[in-house]
PDB file of N, CA and C in Angstrom:
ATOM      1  N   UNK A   1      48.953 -35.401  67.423  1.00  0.00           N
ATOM      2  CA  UNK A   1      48.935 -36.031  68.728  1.00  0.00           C
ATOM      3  C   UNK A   1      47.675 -35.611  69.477  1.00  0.00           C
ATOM      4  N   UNK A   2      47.359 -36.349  70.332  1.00  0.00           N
ATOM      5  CA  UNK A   2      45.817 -36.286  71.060  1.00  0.00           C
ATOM      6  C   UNK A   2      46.324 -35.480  72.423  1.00  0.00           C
ATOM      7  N   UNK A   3      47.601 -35.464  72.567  1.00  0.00           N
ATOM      8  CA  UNK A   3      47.876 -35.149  74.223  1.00  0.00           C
ATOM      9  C   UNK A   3      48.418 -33.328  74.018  1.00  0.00           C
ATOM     10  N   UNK A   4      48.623 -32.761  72.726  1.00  0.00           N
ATOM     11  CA  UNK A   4      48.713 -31.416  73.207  1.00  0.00           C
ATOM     12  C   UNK A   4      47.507 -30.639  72.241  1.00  0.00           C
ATOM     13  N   UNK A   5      46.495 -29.645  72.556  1.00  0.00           N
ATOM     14  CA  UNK A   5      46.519 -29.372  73.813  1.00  0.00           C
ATOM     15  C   UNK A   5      46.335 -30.398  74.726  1.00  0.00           C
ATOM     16  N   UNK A   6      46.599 -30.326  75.962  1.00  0.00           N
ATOM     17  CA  UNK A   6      46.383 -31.549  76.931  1.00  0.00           C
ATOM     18  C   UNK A   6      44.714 -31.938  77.232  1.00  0.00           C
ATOM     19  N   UNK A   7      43.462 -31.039  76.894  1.00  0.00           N
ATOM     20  CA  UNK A   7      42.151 -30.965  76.716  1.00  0.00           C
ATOM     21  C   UNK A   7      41.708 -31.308  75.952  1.00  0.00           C
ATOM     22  N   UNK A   8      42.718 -32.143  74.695  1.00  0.00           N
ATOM     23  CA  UNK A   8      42.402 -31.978  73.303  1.00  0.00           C
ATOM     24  C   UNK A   8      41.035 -33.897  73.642  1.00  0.00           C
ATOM     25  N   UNK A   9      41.760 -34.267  73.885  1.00  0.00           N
ATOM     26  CA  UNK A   9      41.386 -35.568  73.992  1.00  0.00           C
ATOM     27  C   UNK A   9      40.344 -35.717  74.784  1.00  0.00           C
ATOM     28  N   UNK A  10      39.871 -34.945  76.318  1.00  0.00           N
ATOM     29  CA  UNK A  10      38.704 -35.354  76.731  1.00  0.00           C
ATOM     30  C   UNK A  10      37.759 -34.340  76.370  1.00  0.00           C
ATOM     31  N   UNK A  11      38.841 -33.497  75.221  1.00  0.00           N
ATOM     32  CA  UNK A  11      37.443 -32.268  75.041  1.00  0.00           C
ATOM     33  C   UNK A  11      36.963 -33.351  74.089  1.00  0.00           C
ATOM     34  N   UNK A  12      37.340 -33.839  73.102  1.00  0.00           N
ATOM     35  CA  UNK A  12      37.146 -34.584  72.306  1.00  0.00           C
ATOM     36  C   UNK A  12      35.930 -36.073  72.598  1.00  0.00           C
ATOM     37  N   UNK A  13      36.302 -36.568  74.015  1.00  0.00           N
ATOM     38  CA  UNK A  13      35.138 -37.694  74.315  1.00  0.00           C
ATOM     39  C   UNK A  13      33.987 -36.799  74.995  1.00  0.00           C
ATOM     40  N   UNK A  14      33.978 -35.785  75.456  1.00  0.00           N
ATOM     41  CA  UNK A  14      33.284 -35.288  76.165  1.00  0.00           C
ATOM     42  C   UNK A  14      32.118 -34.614  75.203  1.00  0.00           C
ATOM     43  N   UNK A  15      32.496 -34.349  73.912  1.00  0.00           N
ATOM     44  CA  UNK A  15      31.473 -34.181  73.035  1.00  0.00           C
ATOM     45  C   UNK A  15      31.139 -34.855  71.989  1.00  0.00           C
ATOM     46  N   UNK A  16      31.497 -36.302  71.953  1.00  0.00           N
ATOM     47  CA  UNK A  16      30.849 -37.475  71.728  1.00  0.00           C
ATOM     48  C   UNK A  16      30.274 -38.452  72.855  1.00  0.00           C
ATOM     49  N   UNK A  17      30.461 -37.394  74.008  1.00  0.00           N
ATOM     50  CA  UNK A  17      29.325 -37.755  75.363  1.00  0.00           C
ATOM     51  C   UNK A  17      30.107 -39.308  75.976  1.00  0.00           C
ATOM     52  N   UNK A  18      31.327 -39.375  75.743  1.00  0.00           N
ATOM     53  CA  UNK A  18      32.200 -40.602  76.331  1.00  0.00           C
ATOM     54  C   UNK A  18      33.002 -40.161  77.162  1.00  0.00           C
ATOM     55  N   UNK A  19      32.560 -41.267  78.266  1.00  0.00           N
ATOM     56  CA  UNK A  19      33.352 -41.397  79.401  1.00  0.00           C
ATOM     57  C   UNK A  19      35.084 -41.135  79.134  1.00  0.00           C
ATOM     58  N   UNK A  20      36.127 -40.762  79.765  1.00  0.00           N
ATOM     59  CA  UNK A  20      37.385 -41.108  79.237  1.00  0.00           C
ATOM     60  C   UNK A  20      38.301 -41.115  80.574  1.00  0.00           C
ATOM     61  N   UNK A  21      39.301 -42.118  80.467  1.00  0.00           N
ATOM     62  CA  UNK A  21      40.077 -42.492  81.364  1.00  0.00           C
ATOM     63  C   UNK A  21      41.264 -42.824  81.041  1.00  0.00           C
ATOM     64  N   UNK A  22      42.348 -42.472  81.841  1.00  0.00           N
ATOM     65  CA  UNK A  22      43.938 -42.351  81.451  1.00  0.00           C
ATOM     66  C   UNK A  22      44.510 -42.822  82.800  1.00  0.00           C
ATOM     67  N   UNK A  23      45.672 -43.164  82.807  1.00  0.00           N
ATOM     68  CA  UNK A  23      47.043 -43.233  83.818  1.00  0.00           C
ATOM     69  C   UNK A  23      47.645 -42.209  84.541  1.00  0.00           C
ATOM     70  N   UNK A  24      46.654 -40.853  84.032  1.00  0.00           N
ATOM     71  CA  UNK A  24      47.920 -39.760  84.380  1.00  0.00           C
ATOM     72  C   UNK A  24      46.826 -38.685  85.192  1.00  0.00           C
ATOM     73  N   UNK A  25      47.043 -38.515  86.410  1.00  0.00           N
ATOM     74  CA  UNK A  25      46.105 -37.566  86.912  1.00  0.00           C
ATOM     75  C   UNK A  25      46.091 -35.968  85.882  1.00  0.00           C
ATOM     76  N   UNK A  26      47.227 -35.635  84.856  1.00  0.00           N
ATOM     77  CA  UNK A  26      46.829 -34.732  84.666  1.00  0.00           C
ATOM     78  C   UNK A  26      45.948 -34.528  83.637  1.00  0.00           C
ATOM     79  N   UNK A  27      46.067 -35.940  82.941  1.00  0.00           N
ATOM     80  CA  UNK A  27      43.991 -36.112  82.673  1.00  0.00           C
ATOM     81  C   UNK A  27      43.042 -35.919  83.117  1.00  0.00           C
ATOM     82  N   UNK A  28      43.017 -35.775  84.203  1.00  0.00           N
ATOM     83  CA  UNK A  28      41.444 -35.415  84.798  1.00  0.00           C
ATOM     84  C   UNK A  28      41.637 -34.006  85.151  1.00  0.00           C
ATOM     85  N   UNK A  29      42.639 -32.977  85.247  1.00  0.00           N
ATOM     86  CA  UNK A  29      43.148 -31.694  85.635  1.00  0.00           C
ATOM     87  C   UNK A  29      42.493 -31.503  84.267  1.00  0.00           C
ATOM     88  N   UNK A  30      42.851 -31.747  82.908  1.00  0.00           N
ATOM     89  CA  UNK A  30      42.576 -30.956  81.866  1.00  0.00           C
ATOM     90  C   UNK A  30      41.176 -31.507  81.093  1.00  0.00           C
ATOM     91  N   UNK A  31      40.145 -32.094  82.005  1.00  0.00           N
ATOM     92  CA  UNK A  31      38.934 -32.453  81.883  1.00  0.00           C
ATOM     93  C   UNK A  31      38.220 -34.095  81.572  1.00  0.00           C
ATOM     94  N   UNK A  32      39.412 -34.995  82.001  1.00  0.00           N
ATOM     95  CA  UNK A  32      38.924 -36.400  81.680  1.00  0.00           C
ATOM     96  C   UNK A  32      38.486 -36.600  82.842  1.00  0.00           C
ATOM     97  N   UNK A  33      37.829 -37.373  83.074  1.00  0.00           N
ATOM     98  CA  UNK A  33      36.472 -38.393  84.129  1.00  0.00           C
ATOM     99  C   UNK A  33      37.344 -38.551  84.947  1.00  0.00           C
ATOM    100  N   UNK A  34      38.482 -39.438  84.521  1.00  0.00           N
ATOM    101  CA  UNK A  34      38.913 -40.512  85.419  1.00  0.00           C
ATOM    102  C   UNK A  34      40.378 -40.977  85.409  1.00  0.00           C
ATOM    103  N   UNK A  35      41.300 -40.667  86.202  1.00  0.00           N
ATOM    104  CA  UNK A  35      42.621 -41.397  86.021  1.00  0.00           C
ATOM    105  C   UNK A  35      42.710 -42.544  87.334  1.00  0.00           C
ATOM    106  N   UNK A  36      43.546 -43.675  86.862  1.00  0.00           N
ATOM    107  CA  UNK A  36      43.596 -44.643  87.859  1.00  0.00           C
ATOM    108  C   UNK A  36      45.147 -45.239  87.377  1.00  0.00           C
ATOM    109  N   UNK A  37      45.958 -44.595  88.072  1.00  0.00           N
ATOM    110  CA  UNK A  37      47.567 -45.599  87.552  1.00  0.00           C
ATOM    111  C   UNK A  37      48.641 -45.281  88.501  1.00  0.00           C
ATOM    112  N   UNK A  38      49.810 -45.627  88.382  1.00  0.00           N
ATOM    113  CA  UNK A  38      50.780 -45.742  89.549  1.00  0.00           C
ATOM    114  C   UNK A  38      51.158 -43.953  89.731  1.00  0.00           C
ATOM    115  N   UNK A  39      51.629 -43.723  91.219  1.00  0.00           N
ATOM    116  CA  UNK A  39      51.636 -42.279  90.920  1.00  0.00           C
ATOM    117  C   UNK A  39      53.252 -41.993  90.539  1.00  0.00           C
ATOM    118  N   UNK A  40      52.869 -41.001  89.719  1.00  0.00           N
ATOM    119  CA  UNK A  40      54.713 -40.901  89.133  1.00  0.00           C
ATOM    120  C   UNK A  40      55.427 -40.420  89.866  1.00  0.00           C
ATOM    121  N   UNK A  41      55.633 -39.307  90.820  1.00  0.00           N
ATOM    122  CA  UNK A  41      56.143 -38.995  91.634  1.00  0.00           C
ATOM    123  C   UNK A  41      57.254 -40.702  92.382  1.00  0.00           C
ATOM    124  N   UNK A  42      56.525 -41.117  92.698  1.00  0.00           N
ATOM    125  CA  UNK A  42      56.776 -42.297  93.004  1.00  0.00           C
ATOM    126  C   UNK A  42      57.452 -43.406  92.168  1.00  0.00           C
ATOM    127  N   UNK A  43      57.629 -43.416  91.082  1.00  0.00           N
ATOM    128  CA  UNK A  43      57.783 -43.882  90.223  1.00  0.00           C
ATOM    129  C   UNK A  43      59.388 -43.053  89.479  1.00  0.00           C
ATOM    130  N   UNK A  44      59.581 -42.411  89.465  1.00  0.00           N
ATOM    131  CA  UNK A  44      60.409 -40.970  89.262  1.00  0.00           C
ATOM    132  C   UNK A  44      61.565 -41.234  90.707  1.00  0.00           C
ATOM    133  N   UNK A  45      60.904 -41.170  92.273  1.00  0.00           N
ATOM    134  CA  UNK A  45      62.165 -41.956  92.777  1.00  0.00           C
ATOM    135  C   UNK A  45      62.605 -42.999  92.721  1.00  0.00           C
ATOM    136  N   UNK A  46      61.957 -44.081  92.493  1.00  0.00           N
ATOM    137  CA  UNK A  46      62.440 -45.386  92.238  1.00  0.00           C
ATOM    138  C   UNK A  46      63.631 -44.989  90.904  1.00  0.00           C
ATOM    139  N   UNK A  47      63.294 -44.626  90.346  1.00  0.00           N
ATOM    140  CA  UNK A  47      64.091 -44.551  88.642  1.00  0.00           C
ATOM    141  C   UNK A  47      65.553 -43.887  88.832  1.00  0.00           C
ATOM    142  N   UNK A  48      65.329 -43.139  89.931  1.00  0.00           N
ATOM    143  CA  UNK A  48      66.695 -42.133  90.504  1.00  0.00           C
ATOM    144  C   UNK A  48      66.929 -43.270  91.759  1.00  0.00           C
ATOM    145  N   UNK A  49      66.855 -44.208  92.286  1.00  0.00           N
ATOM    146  CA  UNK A  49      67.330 -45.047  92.708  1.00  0.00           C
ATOM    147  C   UNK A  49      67.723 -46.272  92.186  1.00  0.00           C
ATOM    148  N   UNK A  50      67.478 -46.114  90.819  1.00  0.00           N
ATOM    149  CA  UNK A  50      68.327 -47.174  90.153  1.00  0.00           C
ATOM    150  C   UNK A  50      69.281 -46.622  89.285  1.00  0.00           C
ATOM    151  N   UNK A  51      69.261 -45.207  88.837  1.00  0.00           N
ATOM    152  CA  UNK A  51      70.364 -44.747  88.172  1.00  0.00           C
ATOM    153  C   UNK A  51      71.086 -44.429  89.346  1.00  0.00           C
ATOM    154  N   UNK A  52      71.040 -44.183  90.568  1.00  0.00           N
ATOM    155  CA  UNK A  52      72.379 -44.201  91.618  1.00  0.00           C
ATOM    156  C   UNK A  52      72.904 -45.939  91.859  1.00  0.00           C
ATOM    157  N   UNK A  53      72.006 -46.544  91.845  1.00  0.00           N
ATOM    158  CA  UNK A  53      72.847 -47.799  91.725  1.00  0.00           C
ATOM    159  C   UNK A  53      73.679 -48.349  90.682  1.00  0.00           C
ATOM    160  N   UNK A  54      73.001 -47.439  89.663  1.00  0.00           N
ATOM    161  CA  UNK A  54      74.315 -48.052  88.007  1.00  0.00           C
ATOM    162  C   UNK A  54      75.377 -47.279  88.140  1.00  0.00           C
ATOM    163  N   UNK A  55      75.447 -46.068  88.621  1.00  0.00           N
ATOM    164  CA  UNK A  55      76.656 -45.291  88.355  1.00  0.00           C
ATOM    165  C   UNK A  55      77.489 -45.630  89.606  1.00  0.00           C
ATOM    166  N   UNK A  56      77.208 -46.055  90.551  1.00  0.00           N
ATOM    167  CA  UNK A  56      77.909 -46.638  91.669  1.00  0.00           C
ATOM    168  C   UNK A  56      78.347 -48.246  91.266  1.00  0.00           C
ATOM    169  N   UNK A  57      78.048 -48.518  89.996  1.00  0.00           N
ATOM    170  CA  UNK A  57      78.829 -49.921  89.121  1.00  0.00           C
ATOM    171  C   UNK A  57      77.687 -50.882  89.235  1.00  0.00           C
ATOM    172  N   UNK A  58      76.226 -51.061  89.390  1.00  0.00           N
ATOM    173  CA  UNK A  58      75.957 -52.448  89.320  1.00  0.00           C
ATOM    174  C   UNK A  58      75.593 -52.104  87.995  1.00  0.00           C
ATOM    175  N   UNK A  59      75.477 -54.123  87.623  1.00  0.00           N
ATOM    176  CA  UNK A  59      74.860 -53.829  86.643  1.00  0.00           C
ATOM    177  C   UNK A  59      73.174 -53.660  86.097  1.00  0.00           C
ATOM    178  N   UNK A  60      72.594 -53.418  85.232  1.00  0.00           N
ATOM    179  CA  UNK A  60      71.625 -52.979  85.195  1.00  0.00           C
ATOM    180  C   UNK A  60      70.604 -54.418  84.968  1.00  0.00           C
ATOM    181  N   UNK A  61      71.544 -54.961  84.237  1.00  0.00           N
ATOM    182  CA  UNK A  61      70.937 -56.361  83.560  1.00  0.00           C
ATOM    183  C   UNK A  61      70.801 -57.118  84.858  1.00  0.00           C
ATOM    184  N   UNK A  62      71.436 -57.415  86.351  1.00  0.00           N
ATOM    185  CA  UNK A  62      71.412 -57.995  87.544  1.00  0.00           C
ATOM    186  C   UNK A  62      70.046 -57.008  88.264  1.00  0.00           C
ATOM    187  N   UNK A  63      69.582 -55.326  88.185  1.00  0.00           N
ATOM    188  CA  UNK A  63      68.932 -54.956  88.986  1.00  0.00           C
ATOM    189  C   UNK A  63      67.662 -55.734  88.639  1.00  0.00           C
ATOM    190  N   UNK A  64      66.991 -56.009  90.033  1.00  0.00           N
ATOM    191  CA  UNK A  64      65.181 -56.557  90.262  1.00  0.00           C
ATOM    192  C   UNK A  64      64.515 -55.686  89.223  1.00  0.00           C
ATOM    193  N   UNK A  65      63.815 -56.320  88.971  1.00  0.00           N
ATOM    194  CA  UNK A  65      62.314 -55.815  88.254  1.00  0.00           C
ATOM    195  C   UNK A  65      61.089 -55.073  89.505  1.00  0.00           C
ATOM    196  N   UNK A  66      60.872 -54.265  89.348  1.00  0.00           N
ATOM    197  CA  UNK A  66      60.102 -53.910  90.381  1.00  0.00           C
ATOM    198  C   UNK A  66      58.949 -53.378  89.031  1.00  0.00           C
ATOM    199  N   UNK A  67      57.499 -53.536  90.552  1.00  0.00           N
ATOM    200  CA  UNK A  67      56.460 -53.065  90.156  1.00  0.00           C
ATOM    201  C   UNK A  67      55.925 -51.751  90.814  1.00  0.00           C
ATOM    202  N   UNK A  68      54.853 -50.808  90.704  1.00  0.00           N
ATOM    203  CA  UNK A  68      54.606 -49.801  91.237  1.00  0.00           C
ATOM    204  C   UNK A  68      53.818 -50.392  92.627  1.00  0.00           C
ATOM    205  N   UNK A  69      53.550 -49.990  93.425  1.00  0.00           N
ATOM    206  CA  UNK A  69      53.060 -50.514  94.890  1.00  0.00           C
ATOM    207  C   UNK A  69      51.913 -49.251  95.232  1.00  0.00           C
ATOM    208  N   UNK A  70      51.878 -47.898  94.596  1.00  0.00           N
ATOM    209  CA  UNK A  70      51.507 -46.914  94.829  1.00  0.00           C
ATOM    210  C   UNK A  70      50.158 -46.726  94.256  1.00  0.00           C
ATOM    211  N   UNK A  71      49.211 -46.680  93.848  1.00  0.00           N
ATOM    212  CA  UNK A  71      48.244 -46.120  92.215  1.00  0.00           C
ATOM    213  C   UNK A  71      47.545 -45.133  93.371  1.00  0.00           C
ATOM    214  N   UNK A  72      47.080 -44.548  91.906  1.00  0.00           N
ATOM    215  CA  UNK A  72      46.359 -42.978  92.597  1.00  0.00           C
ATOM    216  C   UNK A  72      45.024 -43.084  91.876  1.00  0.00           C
ATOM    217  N   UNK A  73      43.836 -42.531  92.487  1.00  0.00           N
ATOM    218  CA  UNK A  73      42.900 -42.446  91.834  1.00  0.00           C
ATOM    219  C   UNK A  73      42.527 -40.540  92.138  1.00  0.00           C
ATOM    220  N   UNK A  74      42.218 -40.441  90.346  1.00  0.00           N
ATOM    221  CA  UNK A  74      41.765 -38.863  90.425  1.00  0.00           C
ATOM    222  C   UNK A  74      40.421 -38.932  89.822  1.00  0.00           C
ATOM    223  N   UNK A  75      39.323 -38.143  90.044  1.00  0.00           N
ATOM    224  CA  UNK A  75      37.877 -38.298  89.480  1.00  0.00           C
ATOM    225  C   UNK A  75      37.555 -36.853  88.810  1.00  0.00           C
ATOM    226  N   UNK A  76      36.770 -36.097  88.291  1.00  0.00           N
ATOM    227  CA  UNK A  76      36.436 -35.196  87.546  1.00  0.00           C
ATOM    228  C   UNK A  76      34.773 -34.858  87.842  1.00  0.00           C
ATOM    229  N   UNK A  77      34.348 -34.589  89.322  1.00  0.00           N
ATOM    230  CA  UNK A  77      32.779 -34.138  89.580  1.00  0.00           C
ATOM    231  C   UNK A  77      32.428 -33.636  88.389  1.00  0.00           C
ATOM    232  N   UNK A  78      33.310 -31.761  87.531  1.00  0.00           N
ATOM    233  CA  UNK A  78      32.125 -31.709  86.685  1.00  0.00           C
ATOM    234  C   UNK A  78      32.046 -31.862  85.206  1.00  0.00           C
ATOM    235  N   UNK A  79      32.971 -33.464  84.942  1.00  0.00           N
ATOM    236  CA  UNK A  79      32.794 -33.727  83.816  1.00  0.00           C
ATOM    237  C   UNK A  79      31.595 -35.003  83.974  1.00  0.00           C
ATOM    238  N   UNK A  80      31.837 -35.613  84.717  1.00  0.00           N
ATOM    239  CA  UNK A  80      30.497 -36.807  85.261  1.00  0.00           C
ATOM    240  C   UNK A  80      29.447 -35.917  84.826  1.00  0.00           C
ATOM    241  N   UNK A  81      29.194 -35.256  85.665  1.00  0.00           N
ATOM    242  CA  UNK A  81      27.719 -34.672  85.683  1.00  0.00           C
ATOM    243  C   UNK A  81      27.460 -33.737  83.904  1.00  0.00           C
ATOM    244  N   UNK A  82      28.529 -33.723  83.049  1.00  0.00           N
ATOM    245  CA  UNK A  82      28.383 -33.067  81.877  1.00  0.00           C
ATOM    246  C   UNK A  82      28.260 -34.366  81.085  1.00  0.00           C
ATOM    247  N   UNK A  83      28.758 -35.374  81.629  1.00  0.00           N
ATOM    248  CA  UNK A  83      28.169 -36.951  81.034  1.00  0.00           C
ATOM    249  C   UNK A  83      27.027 -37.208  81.280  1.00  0.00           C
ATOM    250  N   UNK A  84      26.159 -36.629  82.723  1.00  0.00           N
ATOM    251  CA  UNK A  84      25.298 -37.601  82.974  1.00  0.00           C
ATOM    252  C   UNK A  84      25.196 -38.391  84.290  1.00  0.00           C
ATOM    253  N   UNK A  85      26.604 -38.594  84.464  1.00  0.00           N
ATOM    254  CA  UNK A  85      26.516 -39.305  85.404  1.00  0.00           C
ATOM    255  C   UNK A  85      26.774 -39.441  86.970  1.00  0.00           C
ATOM    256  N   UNK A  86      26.239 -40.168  87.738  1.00  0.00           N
ATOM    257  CA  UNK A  86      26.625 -39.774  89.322  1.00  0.00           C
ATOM    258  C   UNK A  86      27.384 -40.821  89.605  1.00  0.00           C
ATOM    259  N   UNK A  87      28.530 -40.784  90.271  1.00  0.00           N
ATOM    260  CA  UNK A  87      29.502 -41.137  90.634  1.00  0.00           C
ATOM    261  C   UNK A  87      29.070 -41.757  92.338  1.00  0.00           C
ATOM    262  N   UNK A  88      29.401 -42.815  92.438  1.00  0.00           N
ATOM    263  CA  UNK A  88      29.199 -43.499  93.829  1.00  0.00           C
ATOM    264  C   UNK A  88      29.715 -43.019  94.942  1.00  0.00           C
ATOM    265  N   UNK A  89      29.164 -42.822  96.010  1.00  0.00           N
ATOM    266  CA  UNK A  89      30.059 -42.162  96.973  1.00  0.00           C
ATOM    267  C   UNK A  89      31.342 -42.969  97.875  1.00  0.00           C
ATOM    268  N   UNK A  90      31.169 -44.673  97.434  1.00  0.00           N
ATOM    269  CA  UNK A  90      32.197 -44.995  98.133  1.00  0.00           C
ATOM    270  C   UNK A  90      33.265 -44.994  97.132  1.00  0.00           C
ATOM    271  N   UNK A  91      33.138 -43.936  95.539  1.00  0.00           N
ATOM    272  CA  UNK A  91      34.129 -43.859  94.330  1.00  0.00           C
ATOM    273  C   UNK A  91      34.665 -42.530  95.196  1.00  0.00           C
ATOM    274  N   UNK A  92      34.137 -42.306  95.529  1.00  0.00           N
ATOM    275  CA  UNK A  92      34.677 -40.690  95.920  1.00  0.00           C
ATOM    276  C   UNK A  92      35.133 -40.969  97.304  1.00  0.00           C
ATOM    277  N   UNK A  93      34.920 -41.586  97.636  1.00  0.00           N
ATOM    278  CA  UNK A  93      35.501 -41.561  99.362  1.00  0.00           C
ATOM    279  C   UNK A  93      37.070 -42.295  98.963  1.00  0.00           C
ATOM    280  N   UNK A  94      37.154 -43.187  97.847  1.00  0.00           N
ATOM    281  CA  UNK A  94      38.207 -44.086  97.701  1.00  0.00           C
ATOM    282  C   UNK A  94      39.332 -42.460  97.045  1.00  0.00           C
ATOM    283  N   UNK A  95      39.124 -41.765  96.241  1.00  0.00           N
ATOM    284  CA  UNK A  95      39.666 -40.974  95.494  1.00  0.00           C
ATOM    285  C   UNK A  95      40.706 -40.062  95.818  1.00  0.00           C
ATOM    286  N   UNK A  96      42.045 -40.064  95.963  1.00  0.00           N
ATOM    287  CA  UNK A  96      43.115 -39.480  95.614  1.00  0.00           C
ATOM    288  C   UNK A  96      42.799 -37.939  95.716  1.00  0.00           C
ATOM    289  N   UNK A  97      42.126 -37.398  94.769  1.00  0.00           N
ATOM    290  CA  UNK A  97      41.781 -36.030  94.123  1.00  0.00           C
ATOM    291  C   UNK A  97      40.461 -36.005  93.497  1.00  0.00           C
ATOM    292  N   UNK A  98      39.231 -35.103  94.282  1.00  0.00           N
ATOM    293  CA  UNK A  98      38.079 -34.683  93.242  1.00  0.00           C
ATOM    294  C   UNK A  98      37.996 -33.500  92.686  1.00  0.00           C
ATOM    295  N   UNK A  99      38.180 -33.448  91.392  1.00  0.00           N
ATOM    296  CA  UNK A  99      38.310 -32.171  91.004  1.00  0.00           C
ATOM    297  C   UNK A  99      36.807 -31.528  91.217  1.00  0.00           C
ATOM    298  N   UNK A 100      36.080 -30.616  91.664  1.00  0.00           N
ATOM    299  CA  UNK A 100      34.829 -30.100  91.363  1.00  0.00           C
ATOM    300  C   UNK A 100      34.518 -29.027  90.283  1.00  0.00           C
TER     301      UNK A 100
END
């Protein structure tokens, strides 16, 4: 698997000098560029608000489809700059979390 160690994977693009980007901020915690996806936290109550609605009898096959409404953006200052690259400042003003 690419995800344990959890470094394994952007240690891995990072010394074939590639950018790398995931869904999960704790990609960019364990050295990827860039995460951009719904935040789970958020995602995690919704999920406990639909298992209180099944066990209170609805059915599951009747609950809405919902989408995430939330996304998070996390960036990685000093893996950019171990790429190469400079990062825009209205990327960083938009950003969730900069790791430095």
């Amino acid at each position: 698997m690419f995800d344990f160690p959890p470094n394994r994977l952007p240690d891995l693009a990072l010394h074939a000098g590639l950018p790398s980007f995931s869904l999960f901020p704790h990609f960019v915690q364990a050295g990827g560029l860039c995460a951009y996806g719904p935040d789970p936290l958020a995602l995690a109550r919704r999920g406990v608000h639909y298992i209180d609605r099944i066990l209170k009898g609805a059915k599951p096959s009747e609950l809405p489809i919902e989408q995430p409404t939330k996304f998070l953006l996390f960036l990685n200052l000093k893996t950019a700059k171990s790429l190469g690259l400079e990062l825009p400042a209205s990327l960083l003003t938009r950003a969730d979390e900069v790791i430095e």
